[in-house]
N, C-alpha and C. Protein backbone atom coordinates (compact mmCIF):
# COMPACT_ATOMS: atom_id res chain seq x y z
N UNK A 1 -18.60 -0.82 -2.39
CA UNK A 1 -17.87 -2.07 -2.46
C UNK A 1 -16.54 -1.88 -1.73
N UNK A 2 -16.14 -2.84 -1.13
CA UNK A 2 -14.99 -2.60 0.02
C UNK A 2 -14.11 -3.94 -0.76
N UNK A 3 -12.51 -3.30 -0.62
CA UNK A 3 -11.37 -3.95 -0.94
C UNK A 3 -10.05 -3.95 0.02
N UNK A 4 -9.61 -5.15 -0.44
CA UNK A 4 -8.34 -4.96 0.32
C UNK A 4 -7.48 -5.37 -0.68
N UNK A 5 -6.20 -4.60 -0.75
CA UNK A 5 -4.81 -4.63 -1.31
C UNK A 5 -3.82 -4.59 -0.46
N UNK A 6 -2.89 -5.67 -1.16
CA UNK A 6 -2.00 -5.77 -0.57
C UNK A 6 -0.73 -5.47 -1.39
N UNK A 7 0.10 -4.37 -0.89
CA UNK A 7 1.35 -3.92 -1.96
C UNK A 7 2.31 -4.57 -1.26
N UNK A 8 3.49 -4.43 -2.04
CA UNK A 8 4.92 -4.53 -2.01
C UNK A 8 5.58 -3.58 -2.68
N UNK A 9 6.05 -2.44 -1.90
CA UNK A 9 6.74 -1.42 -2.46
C UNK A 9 8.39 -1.85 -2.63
N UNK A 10 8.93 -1.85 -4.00
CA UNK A 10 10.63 -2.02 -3.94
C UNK A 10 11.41 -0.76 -4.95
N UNK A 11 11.36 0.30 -4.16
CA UNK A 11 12.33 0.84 -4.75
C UNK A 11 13.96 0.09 -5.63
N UNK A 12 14.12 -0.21 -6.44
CA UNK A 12 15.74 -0.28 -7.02
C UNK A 12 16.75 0.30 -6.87
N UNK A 13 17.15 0.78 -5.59
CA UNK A 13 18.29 1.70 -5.94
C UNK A 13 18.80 1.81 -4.33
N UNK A 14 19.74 2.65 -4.07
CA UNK A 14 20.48 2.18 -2.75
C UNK A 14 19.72 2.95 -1.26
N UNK A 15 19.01 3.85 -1.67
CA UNK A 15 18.08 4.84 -0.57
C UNK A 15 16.55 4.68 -0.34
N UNK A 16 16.50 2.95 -1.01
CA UNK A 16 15.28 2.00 -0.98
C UNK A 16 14.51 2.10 0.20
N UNK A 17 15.19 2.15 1.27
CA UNK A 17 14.16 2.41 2.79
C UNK A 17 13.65 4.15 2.80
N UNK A 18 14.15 5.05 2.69
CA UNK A 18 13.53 6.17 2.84
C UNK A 18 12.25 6.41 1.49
N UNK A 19 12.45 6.02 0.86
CA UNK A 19 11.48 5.44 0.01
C UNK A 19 10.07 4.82 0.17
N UNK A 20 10.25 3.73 0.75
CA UNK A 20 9.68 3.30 1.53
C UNK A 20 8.98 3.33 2.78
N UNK A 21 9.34 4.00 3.25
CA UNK A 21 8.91 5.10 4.53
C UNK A 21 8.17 5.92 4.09
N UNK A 22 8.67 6.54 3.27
CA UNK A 22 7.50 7.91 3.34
C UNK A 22 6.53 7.39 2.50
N UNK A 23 6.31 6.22 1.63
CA UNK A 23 5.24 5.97 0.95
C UNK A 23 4.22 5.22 1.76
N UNK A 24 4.54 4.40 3.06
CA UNK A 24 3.79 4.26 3.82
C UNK A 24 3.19 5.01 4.99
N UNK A 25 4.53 6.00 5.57
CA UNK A 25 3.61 7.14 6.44
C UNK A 25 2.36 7.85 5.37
N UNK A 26 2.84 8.26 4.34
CA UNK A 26 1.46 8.85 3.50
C UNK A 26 0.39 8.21 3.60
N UNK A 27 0.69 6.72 3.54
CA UNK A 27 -0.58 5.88 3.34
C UNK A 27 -1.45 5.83 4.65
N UNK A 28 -0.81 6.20 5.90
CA UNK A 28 -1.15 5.96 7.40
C UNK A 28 -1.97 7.24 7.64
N UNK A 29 -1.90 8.44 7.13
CA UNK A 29 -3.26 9.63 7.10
C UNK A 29 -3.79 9.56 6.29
N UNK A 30 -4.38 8.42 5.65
CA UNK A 30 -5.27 8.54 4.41
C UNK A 30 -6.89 8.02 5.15
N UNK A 31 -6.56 7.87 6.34
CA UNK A 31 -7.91 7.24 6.79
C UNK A 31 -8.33 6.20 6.38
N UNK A 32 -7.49 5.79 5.78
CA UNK A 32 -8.04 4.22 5.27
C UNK A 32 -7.24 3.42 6.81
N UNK A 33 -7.87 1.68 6.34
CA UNK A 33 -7.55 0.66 7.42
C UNK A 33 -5.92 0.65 6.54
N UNK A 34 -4.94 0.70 7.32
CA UNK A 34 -3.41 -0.22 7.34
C UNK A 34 -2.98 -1.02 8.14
N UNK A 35 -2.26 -2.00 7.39
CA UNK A 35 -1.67 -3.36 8.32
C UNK A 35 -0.44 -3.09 8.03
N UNK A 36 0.55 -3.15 8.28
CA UNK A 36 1.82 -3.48 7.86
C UNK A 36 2.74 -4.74 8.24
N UNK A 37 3.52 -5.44 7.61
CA UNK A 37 4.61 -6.08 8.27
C UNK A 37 5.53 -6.31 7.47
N UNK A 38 6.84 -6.91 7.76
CA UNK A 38 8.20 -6.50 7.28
C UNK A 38 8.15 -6.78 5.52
N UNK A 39 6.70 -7.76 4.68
CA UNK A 39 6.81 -7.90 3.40
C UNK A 39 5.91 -6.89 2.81
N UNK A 40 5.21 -6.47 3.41
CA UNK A 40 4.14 -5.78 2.16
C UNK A 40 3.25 -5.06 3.42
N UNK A 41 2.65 -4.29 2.76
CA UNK A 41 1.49 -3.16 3.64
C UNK A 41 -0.14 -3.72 3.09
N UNK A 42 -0.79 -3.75 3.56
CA UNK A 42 -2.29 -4.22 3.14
C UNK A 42 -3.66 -2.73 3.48
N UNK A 43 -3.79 -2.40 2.76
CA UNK A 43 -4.81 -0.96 2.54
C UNK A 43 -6.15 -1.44 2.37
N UNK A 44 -7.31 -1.14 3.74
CA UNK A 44 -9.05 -1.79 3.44
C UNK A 44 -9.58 -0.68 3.26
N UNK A 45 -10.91 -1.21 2.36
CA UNK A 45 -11.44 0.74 2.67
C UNK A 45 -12.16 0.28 1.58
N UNK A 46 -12.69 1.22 1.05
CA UNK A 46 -14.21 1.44 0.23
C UNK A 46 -13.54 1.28 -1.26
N UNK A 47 -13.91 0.98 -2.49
CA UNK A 47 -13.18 1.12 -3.14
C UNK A 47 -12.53 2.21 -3.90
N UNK A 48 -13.28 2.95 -4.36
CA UNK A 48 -12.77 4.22 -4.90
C UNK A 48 -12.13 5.44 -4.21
N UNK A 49 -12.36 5.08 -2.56
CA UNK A 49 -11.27 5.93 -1.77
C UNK A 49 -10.13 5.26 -1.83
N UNK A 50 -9.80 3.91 -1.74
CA UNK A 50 -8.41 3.30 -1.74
C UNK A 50 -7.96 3.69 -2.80
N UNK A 51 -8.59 3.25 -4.22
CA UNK A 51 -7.84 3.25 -5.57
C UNK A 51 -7.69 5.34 -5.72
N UNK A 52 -8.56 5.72 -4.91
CA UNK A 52 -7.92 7.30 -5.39
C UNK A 52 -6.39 7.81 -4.48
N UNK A 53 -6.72 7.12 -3.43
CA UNK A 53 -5.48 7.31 -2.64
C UNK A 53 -4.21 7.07 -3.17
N UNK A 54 -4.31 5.35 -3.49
CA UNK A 54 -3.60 4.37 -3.93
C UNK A 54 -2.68 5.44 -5.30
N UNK A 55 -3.47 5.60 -5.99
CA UNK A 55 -3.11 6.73 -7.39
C UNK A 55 -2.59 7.89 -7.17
N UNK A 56 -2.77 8.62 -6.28
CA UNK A 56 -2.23 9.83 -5.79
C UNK A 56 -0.68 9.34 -5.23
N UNK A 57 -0.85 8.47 -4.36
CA UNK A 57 0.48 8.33 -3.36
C UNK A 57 1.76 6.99 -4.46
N UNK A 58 0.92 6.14 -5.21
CA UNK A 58 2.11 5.53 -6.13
C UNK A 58 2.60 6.46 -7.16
N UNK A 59 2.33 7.49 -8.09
CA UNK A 59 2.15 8.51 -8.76
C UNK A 59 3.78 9.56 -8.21
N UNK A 60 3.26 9.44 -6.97
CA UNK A 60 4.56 10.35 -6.32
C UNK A 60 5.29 10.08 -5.45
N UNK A 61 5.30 8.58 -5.44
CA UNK A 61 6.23 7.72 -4.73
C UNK A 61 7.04 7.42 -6.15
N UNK A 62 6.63 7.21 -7.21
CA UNK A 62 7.48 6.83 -8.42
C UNK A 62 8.27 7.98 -9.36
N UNK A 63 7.75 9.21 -8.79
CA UNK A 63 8.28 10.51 -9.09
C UNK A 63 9.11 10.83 -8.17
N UNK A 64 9.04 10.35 -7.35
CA UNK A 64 10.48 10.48 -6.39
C UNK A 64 11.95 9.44 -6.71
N UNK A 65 11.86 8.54 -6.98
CA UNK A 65 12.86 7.29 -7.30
C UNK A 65 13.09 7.74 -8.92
N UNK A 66 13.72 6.73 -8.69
CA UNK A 66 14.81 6.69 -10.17
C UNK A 66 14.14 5.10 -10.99
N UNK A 67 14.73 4.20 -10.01
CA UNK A 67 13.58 2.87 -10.61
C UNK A 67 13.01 2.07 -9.30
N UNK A 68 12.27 1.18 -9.69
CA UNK A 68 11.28 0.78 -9.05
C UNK A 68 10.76 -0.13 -9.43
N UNK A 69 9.35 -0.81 -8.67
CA UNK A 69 8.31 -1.80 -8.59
C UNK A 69 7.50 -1.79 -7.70
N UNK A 70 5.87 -2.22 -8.28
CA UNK A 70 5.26 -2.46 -7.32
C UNK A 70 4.04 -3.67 -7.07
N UNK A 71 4.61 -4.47 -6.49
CA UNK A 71 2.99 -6.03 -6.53
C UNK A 71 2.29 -5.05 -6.12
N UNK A 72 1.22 -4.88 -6.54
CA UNK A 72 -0.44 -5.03 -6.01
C UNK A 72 -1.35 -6.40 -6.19
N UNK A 73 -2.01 -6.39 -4.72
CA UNK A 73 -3.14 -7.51 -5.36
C UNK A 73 -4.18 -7.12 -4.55
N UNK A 74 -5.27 -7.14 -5.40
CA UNK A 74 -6.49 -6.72 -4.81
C UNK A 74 -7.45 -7.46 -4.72
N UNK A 75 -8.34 -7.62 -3.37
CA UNK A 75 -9.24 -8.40 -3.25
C UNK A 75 -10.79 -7.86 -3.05
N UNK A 76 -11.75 -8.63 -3.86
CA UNK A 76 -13.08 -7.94 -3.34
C UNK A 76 -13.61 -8.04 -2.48
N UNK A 77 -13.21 -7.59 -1.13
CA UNK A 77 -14.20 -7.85 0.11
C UNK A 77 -12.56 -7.27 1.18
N UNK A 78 -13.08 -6.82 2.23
CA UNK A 78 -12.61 -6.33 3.18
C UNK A 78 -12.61 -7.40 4.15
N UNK A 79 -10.83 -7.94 3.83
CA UNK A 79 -10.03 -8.70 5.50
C UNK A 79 -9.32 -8.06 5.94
N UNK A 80 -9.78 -7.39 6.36
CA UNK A 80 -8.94 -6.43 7.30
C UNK A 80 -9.38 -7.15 9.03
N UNK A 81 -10.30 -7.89 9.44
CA UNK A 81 -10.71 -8.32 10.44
C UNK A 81 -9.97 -10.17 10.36
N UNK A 82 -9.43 -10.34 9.20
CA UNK A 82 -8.95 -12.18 9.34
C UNK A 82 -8.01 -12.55 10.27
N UNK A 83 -8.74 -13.40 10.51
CA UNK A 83 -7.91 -14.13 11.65
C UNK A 83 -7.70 -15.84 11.12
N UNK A 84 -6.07 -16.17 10.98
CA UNK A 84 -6.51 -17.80 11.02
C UNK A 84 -7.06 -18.77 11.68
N UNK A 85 -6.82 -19.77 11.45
CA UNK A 85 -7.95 -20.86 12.22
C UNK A 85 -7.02 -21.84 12.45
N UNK A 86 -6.02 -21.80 12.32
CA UNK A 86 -5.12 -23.59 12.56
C UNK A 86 -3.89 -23.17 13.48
């Protein structure tokens, strides 16, 4: 079964971009599909490789910070190929 999520990583605290950085370069050798743009990162892929990734790399992205947040939303089916129409 193939998913796509879409996060929003927000560190709380004043060194919020390096934060942020390295939780998405991690995510960019995971072999999974990444999209990025300036609101949120979107991760496609099989499901239990994303959600093991996903768990490994939020796990120690939140062990690095002090405080934090994170949207996830996950969808069942892989858009990683969408394109609009209007």
């Amino acid at each position: 079964m193939n998913v796509s999520v879409e996060l929003t990583f927000s560190p709380l605290q004043d060194d919020f971009e390096e934060h942020i950085i390295n939780f998405i370069k991690k995510l960019r050798v995971s072999n999974l599909t990444i999209l990025e743009n300036p609101l949120s990162t979107q991760v496609f892929g099989e499901y239990h490789k994303v959600m093991q990734v996903l768990n490994i790399e939020i796990e120690t992205a939140f062990e690095l910070m002090d405080k934090g947040l994170l949207h996830m939303k996950i969808v069942k089916t892989d858009r990683s190929d969408y394109e609009p129409h209007f």
